[in-house]
PDB file of N, CA and C in Angstrom:
ATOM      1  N   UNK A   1      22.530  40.720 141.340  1.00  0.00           N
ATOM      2  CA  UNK A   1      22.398  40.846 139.889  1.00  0.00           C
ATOM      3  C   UNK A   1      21.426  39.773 139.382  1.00  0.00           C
ATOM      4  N   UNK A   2      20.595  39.857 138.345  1.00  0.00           N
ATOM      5  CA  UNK A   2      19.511  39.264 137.843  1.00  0.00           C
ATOM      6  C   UNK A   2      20.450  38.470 137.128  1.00  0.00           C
ATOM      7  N   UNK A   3      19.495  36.936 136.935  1.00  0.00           N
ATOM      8  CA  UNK A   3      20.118  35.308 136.168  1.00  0.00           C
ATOM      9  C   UNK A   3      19.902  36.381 134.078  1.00  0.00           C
ATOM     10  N   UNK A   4      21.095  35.941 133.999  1.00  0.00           N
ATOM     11  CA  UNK A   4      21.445  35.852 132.347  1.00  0.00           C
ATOM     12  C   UNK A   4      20.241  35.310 131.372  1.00  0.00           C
ATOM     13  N   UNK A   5      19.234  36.032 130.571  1.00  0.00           N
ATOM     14  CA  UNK A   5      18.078  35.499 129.570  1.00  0.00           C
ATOM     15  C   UNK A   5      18.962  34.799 128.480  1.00  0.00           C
ATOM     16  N   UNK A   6      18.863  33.726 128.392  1.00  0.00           N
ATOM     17  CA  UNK A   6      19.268  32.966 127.344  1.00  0.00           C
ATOM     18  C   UNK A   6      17.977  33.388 125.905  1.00  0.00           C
ATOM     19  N   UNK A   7      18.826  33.431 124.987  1.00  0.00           N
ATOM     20  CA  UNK A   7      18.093  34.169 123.554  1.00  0.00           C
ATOM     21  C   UNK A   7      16.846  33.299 123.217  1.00  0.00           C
ATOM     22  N   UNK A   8      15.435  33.778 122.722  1.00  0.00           N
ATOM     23  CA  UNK A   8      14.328  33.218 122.781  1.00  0.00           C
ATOM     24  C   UNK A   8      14.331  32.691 121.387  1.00  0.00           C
ATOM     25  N   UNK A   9      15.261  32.797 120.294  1.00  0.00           N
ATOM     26  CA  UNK A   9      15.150  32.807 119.019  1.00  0.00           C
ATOM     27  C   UNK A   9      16.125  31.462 119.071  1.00  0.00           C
ATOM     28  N   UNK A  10      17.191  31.398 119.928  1.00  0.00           N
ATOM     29  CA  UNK A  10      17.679  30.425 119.826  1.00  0.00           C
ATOM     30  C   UNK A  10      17.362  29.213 120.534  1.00  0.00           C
ATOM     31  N   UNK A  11      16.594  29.182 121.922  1.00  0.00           N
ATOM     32  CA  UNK A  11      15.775  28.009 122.437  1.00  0.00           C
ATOM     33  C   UNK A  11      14.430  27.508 121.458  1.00  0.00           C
ATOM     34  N   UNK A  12      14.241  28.055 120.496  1.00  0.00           N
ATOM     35  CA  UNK A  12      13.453  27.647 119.263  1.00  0.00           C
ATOM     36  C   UNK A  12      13.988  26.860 118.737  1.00  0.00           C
ATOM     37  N   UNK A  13      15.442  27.150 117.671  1.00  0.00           N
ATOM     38  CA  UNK A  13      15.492  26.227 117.040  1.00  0.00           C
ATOM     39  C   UNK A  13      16.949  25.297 117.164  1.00  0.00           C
ATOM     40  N   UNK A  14      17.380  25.364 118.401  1.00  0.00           N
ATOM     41  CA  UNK A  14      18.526  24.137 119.109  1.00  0.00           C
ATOM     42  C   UNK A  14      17.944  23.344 120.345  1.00  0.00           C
ATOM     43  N   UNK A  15      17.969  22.362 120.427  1.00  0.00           N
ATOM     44  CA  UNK A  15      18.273  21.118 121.550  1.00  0.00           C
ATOM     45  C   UNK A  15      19.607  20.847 121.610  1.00  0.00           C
ATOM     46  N   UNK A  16      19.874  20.980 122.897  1.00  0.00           N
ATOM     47  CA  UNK A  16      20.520  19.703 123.406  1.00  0.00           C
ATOM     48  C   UNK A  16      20.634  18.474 123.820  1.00  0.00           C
ATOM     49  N   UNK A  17      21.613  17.793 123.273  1.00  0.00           N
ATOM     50  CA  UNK A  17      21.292  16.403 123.283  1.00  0.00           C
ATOM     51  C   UNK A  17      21.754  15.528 124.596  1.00  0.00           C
ATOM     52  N   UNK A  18      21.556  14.181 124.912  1.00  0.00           N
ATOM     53  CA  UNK A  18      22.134  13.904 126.223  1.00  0.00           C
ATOM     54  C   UNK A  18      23.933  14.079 126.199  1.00  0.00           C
ATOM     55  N   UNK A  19      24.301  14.081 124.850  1.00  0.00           N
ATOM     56  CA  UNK A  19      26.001  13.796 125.115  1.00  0.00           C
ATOM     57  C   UNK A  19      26.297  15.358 125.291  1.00  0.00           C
ATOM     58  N   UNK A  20      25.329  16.587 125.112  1.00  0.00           N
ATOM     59  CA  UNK A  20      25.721  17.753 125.133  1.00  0.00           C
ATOM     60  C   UNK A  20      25.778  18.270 123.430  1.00  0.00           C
ATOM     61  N   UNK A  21      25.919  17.156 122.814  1.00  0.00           N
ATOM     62  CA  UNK A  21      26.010  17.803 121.537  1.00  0.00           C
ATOM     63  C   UNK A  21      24.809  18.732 121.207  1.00  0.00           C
ATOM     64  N   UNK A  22      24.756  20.110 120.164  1.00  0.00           N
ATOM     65  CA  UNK A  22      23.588  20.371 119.951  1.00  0.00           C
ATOM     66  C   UNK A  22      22.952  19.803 118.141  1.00  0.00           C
ATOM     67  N   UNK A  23      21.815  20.312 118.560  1.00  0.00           N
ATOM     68  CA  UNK A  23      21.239  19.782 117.289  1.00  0.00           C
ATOM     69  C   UNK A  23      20.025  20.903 117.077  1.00  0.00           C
ATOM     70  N   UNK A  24      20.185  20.502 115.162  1.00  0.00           N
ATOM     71  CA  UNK A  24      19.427  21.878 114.632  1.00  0.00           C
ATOM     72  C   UNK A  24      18.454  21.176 113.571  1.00  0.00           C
ATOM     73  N   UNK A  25      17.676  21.481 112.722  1.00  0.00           N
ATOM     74  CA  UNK A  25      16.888  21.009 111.373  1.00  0.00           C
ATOM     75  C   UNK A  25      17.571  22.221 110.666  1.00  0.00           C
ATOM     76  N   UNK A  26      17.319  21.714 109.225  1.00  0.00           N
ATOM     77  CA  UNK A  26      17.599  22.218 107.978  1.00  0.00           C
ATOM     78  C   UNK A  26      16.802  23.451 107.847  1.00  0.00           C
ATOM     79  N   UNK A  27      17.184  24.169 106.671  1.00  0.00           N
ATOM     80  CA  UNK A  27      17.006  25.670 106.247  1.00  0.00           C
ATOM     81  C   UNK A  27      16.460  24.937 104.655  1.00  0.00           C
ATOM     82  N   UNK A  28      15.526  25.958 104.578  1.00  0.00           N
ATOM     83  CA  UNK A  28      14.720  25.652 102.852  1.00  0.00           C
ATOM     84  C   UNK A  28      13.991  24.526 103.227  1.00  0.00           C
ATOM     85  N   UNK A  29      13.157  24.450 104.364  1.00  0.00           N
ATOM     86  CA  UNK A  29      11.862  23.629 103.980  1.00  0.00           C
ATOM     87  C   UNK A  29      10.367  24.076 104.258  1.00  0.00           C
ATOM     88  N   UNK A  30      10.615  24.909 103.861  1.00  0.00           N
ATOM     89  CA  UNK A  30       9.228  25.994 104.661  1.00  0.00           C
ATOM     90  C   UNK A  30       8.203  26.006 103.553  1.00  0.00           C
ATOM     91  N   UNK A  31       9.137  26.889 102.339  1.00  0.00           N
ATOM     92  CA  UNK A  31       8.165  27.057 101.126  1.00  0.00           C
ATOM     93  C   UNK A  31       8.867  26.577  99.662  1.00  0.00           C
ATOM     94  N   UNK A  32       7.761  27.264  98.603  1.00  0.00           N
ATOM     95  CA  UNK A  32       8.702  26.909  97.225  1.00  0.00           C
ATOM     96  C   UNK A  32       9.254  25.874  97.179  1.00  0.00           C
ATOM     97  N   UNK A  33       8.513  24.468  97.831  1.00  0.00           N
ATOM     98  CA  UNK A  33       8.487  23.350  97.399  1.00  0.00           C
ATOM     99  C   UNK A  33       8.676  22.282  96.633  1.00  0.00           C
ATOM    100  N   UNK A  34       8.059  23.259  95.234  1.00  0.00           N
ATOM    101  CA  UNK A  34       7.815  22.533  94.043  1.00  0.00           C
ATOM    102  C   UNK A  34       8.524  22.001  93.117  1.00  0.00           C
ATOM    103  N   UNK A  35       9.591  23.040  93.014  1.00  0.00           N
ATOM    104  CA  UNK A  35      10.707  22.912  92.348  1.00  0.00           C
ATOM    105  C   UNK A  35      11.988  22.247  93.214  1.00  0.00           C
ATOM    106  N   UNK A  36      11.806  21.685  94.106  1.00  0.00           N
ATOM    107  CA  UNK A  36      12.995  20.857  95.310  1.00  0.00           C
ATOM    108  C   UNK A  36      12.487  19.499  94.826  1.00  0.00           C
ATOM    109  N   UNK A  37      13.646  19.096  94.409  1.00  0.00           N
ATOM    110  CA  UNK A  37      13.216  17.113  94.505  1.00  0.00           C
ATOM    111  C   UNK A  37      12.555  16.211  95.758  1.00  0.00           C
ATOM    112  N   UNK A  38      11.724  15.233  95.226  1.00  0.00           N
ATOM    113  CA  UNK A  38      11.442  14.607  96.644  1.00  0.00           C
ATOM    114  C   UNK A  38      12.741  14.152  97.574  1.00  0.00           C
ATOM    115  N   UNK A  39      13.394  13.966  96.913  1.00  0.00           N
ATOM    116  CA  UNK A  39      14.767  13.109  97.784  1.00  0.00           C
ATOM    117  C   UNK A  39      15.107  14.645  98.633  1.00  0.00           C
ATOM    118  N   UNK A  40      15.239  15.726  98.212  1.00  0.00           N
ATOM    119  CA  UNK A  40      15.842  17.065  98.542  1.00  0.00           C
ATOM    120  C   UNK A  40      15.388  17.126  99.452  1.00  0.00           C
ATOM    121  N   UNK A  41      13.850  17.275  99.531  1.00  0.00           N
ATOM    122  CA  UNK A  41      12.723  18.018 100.833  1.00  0.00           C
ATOM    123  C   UNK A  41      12.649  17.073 101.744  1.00  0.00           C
ATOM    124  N   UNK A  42      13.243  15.422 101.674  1.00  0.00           N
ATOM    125  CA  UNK A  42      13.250  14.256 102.549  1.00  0.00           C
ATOM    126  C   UNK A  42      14.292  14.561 103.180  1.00  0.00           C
ATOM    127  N   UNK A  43      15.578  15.117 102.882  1.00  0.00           N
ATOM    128  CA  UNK A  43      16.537  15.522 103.878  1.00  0.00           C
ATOM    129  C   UNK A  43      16.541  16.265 104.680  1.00  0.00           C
ATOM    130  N   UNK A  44      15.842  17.328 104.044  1.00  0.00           N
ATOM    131  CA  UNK A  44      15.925  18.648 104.878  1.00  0.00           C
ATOM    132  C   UNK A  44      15.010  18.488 105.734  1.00  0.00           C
ATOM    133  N   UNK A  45      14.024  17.055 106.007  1.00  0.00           N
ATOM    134  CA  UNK A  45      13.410  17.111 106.838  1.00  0.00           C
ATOM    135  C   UNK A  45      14.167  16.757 108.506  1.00  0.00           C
ATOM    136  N   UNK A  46      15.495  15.787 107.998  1.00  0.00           N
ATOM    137  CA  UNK A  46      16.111  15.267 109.374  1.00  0.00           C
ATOM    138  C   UNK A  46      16.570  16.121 109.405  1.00  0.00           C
ATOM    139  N   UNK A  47      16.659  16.004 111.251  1.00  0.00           N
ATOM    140  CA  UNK A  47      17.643  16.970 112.224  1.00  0.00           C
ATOM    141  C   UNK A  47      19.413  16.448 111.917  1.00  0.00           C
ATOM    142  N   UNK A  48      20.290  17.540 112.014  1.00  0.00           N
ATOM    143  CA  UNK A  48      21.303  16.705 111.890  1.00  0.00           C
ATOM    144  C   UNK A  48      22.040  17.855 113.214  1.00  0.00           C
ATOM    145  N   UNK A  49      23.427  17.711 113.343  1.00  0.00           N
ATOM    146  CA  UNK A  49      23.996  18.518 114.720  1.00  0.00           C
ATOM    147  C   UNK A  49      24.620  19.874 114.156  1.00  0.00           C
ATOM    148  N   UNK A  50      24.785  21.104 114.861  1.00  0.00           N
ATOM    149  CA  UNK A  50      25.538  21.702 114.633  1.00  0.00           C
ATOM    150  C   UNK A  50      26.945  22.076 114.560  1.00  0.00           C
ATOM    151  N   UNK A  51      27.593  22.251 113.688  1.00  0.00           N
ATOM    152  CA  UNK A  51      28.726  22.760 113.183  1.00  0.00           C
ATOM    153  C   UNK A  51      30.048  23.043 114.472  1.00  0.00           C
ATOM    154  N   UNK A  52      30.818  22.020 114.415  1.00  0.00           N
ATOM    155  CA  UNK A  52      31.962  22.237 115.551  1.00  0.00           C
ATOM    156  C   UNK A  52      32.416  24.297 115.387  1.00  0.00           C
ATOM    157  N   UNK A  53      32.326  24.532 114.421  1.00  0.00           N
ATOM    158  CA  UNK A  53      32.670  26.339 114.353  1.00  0.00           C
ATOM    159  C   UNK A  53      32.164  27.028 115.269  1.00  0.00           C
ATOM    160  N   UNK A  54      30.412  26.313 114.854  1.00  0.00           N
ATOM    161  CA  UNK A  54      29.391  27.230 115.510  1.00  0.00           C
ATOM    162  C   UNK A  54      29.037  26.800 116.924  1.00  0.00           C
ATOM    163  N   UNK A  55      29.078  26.124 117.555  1.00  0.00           N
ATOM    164  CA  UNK A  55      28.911  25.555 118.690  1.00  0.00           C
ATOM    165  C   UNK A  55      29.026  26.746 120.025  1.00  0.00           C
ATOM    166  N   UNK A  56      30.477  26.975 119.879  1.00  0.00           N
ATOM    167  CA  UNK A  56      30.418  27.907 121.573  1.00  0.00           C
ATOM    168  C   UNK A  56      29.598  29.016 121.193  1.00  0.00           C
ATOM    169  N   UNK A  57      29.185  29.743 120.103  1.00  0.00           N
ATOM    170  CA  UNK A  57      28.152  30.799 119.713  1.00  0.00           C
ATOM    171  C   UNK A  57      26.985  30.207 119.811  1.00  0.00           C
ATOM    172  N   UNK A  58      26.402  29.503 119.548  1.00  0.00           N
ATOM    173  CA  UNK A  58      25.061  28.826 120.360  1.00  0.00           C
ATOM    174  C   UNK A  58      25.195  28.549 121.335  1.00  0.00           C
ATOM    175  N   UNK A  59      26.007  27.764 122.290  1.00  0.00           N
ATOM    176  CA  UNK A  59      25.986  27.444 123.735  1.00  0.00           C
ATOM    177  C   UNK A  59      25.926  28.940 124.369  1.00  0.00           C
ATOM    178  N   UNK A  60      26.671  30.240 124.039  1.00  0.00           N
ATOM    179  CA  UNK A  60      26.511  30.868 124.787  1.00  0.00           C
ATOM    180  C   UNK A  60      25.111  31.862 124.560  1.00  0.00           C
ATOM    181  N   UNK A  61      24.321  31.879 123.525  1.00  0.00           N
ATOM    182  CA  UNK A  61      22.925  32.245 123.545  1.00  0.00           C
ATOM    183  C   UNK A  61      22.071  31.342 124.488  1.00  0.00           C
ATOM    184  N   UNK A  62      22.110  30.134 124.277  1.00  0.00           N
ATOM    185  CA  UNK A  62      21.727  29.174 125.267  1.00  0.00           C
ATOM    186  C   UNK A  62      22.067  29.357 126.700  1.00  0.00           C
ATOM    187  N   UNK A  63      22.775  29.938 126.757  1.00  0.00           N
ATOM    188  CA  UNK A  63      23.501  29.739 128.397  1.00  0.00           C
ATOM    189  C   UNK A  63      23.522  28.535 129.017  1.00  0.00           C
ATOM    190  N   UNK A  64      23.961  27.749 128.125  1.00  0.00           N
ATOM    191  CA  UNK A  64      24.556  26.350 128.737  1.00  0.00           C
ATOM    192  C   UNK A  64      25.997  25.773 128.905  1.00  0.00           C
TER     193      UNK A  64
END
């Protein structure tokens, strides 16, 4: 049987980190800018981790 394709949409936008944790960037920093505060669009620039909920649903797109 052929090795399991881990999802191409999701090796885009998760890393894993050395402790295993994963990690994602923010949503709403692409466009429509203008109207987002500077402090707003400065957050959404850091990476922060994903969601203990969401976790085994990304690990298993990942196949890790």
């Amino acid at each position: 049987m052929p090795k399991m394709k881990s999802k191409s949409a999701a090796k885009k936008r998760f890393t894993l980190t050395g402790t295993g944790k994963l990690k994602r960037k923010h949503a709403y920093h692409s466009h429509i800018l203008t109207k987002k505060s500077t402090k707003r669009k400065r957050n959404l620039g850091y990476t922060t981790l994903v969601d203990k909920a969401d976790v085994k649903a990304v690990k298993e797109m990942l196949q890790c």
